[in-house]
Protein backbone atom coordinates (compact mmCIF):
# COMPACT_ATOMS: atom_id res chain seq x y z
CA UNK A 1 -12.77 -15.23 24.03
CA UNK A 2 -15.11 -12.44 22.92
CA UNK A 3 -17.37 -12.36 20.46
CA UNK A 4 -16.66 -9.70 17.26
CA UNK A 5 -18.61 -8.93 13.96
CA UNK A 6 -16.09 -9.16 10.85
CA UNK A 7 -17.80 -8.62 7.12
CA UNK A 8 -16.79 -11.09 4.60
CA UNK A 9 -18.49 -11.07 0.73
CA UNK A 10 -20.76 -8.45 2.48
CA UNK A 11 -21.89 -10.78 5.11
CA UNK A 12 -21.50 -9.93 8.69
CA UNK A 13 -20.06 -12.74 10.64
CA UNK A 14 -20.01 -13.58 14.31
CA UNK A 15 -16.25 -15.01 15.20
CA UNK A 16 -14.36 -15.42 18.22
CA UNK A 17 -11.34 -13.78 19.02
CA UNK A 18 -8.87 -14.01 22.04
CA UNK A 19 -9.57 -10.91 24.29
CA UNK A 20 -5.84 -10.98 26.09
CA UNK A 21 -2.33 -11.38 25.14
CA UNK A 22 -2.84 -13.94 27.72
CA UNK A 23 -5.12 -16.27 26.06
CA UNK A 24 -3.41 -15.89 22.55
CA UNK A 25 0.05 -17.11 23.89
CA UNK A 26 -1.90 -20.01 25.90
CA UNK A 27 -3.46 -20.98 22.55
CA UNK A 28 -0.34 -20.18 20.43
CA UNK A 29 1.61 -22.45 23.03
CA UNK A 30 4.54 -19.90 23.75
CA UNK A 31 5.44 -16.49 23.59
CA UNK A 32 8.16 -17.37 21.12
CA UNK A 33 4.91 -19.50 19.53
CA UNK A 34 3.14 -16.45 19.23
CA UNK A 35 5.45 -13.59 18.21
CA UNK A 36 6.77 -15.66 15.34
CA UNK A 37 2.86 -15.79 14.26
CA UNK A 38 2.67 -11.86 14.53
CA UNK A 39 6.00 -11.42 12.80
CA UNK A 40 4.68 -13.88 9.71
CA UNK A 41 1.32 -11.48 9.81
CA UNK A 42 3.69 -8.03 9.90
CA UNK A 43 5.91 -9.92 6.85
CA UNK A 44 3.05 -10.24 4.99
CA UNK A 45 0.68 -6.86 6.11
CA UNK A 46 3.62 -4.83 5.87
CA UNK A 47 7.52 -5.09 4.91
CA UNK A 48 6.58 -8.03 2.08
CA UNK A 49 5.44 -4.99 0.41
CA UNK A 50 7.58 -2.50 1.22
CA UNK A 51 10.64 -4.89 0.19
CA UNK A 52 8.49 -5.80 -3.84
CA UNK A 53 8.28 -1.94 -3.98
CA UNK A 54 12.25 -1.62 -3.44
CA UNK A 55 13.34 -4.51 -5.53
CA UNK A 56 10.94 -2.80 -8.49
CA UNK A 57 13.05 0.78 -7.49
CA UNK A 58 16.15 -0.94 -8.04
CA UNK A 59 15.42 -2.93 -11.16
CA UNK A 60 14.22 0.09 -12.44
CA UNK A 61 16.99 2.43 -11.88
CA UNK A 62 19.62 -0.03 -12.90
CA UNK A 63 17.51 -1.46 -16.27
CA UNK A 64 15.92 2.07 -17.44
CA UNK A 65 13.36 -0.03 -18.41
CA UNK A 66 10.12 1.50 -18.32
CA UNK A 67 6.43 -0.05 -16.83
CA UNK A 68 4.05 -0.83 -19.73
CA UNK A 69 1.42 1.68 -19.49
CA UNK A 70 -2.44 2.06 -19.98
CA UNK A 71 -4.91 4.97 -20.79
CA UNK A 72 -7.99 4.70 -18.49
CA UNK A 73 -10.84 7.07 -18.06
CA UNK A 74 -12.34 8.60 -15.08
CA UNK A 75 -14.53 11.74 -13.64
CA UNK A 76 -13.52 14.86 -11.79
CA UNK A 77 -15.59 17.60 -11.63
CA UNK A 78 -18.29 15.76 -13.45
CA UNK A 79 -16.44 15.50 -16.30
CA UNK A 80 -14.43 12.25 -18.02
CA UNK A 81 -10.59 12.89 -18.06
CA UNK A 82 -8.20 10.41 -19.46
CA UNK A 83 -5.12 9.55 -17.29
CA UNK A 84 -2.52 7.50 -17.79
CA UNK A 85 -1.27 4.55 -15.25
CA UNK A 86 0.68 1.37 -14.65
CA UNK A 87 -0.91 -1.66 -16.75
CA UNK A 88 -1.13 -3.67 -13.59
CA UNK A 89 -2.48 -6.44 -15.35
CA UNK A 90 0.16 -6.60 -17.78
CA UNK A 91 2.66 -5.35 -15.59
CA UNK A 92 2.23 -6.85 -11.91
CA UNK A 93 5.45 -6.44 -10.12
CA UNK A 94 6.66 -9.90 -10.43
CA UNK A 95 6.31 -9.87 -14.48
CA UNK A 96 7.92 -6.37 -14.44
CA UNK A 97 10.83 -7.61 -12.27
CA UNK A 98 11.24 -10.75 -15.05
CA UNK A 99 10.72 -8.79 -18.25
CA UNK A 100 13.22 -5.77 -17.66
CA UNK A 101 16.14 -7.98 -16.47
CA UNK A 102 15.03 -10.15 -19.35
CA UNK A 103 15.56 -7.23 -21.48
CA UNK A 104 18.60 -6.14 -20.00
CA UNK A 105 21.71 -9.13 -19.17
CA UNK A 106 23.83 -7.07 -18.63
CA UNK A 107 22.19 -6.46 -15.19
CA UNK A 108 22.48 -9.25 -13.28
CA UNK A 109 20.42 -10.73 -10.35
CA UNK A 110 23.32 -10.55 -7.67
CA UNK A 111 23.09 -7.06 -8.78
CA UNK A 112 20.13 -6.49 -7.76
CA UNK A 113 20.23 -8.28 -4.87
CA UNK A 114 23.47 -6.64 -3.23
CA UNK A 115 21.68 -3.11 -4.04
CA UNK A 116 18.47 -4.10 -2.50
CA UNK A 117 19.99 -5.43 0.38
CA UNK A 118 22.56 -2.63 1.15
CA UNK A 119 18.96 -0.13 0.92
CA UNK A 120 16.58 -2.83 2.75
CA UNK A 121 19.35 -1.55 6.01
CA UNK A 122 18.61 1.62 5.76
CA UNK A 123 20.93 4.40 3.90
CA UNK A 124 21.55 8.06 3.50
CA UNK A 125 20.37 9.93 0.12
CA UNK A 126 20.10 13.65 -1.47
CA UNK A 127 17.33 14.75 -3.43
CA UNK A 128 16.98 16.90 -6.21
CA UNK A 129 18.00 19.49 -4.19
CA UNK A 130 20.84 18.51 -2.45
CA UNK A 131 19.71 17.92 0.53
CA UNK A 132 20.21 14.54 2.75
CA UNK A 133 17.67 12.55 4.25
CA UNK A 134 17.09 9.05 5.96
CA UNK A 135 15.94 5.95 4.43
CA UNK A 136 14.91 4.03 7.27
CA UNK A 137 15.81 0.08 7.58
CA UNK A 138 12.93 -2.42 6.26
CA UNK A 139 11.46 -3.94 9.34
CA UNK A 140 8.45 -5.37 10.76
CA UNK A 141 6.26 -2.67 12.44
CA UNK A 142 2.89 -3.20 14.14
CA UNK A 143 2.03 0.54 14.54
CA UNK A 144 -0.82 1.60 12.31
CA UNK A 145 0.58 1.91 8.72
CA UNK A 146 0.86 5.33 7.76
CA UNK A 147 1.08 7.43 4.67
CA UNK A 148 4.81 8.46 5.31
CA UNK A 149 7.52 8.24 2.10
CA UNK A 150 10.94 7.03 2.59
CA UNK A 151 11.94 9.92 0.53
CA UNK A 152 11.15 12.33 -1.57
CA UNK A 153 8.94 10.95 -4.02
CA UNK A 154 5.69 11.48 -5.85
CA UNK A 155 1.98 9.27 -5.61
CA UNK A 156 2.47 6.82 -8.33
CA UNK A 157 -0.46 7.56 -10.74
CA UNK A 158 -2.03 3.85 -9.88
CA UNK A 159 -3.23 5.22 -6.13
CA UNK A 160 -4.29 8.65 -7.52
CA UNK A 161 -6.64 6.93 -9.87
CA UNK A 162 -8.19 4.41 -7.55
CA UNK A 163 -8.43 7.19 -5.06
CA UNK A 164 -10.09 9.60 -7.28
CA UNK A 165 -12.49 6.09 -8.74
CA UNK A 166 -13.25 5.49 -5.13
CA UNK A 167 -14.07 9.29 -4.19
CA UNK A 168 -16.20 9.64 -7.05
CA UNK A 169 -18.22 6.14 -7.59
CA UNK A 170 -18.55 5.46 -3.56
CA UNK A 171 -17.47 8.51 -1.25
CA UNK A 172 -19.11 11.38 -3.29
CA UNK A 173 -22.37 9.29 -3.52
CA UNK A 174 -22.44 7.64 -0.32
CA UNK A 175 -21.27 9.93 2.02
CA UNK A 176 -20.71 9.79 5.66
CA UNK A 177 -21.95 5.84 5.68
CA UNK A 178 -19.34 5.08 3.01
CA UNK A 179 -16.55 6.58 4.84
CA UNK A 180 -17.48 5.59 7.95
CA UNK A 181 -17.03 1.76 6.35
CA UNK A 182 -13.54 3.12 4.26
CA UNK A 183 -12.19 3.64 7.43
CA UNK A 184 -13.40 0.79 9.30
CA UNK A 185 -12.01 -1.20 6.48
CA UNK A 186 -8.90 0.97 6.83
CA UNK A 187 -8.56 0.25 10.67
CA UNK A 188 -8.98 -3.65 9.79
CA UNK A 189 -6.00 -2.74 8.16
CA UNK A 190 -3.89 -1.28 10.50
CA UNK A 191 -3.85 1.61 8.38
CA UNK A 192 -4.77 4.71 9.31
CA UNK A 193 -8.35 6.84 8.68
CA UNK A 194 -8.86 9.07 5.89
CA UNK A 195 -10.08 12.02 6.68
CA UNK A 196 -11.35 14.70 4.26
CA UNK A 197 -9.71 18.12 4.25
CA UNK A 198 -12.17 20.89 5.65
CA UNK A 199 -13.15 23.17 3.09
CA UNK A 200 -12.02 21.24 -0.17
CA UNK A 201 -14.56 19.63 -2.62
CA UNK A 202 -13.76 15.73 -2.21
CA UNK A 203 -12.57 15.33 -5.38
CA UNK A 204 -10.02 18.13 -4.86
CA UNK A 205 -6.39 16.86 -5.51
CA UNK A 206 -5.43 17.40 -1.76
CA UNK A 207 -8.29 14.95 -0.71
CA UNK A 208 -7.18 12.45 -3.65
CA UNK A 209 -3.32 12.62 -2.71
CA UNK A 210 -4.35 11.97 0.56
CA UNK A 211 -6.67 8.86 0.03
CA UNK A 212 -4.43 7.69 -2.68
CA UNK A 213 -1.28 7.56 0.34
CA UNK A 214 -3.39 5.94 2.68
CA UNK A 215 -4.08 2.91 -0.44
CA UNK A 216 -0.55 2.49 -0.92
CA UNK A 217 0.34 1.87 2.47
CA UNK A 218 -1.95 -1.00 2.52
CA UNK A 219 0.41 -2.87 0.57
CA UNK A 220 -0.20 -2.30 -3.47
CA UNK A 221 -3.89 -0.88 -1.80
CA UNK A 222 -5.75 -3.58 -3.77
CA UNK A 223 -6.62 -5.24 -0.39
CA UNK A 224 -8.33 -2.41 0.91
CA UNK A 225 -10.25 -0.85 -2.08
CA UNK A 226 -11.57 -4.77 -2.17
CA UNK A 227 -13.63 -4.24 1.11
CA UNK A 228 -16.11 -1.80 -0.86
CA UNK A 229 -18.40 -3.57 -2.98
């Protein structure tokens, strides 16, 4: 066992940690012991999310109906700007799920699930454009979780905002000692560092689309932005 420094409610915490593959399958029991331990950890760090984010997709292409929105205001460029975002409160993916098929019976719940199932195995699609490209399969993946898009899509509005709250009430101020714990927090994670662009003001949008990817890959980001208090 070694001995490792972990920060919960702000306190720093000695805990001990197995130090070998080794010693975690001796204490797990098995390897089979073990790897169903790390799978439950990757379902719930990784493709839980990934499969709420493709049921919503689906509900929402086959119901048309629309999230429940809120105005909020925030600062770029030293100014307050009004954006508009996901009522997450109001409109958590479980109530959004319940309210548009509520709203809609003519969509049914086998219909959903077929859909999300034949997409959860991967499949082929065309954007805009025309042009194909590869959905890749849901799956349990303990690589460091990327900002990567399974297609051509844009930052939902939610992660822009928290970036651009984050960058301006904790980066901007802070500076190197705040990121430094961002991506520590981040690396907790399994998700990767953020790193600001050279050249660009923080705030720029480059720096928030950036931070705002590395969020949602943390599933729904919530998890991570929590670690900076």
């Amino acid at each position: 066992m070694k001995e490792v420094i972990k920060e919960v409610l702000n306190i720093k915490v000695p805990i001990l940690e197995p130090d070998s593959l080794k010693e975690a399958t001796a204490q797990a029991g098995s390897e089979e012991k073990l790897l169903t331990r790390l799978n439950g950890y990757g379902h719930a760090h990784g493709s839980f999310g990934d499969a709420r984010e493709l049921i919503v997709e689906v509900v929402q292409e086959l119901t048309k109906v629309p999230f429940l929105t809120q105005k909020v205001k925030v600062k770029k460029d030293g100014k307050e700007v009004e954006v508009t975002e996901r009522d997450w409160d109001k409109d958590s993916d479980k109530k959004y799920v319940a309210r548009a098929l509520a709203a809609t019976p003519a969509v049914t719940l086998a219909q959903v699930e077929s859909l999300v199932q034949i997409r959860a195995r991967g499949y082929k699609a065309k954007d805009k454009e025309g042009k194909e490209y590869e959905v890749s399969p849901l799956a349990v993946s303990f690589a460091a979780r990327v900002p990567k898009e399974k297609g051509p899509k844009t930052l939902p509005a939610k992660y822009k905002t928290q970036a651009l709250t984050l960058i301006t009430t904790k980066l901007i101020p802070g500076g190197a000692a705040v990121l430094e714990k961002l991506n520590k927090w981040f690396a907790s994670k399994g998700v990767g560092a953020f790193t600001p662009i050279a050249g660009q003001p923080l705030d720029s949008d480059a720096n928030v689309e950036a931070l705002g990817w590395l969020a949602k890959a943390e599933v729904e980001s919530r998890e991570a932005f929590g670690g900076l208090k």
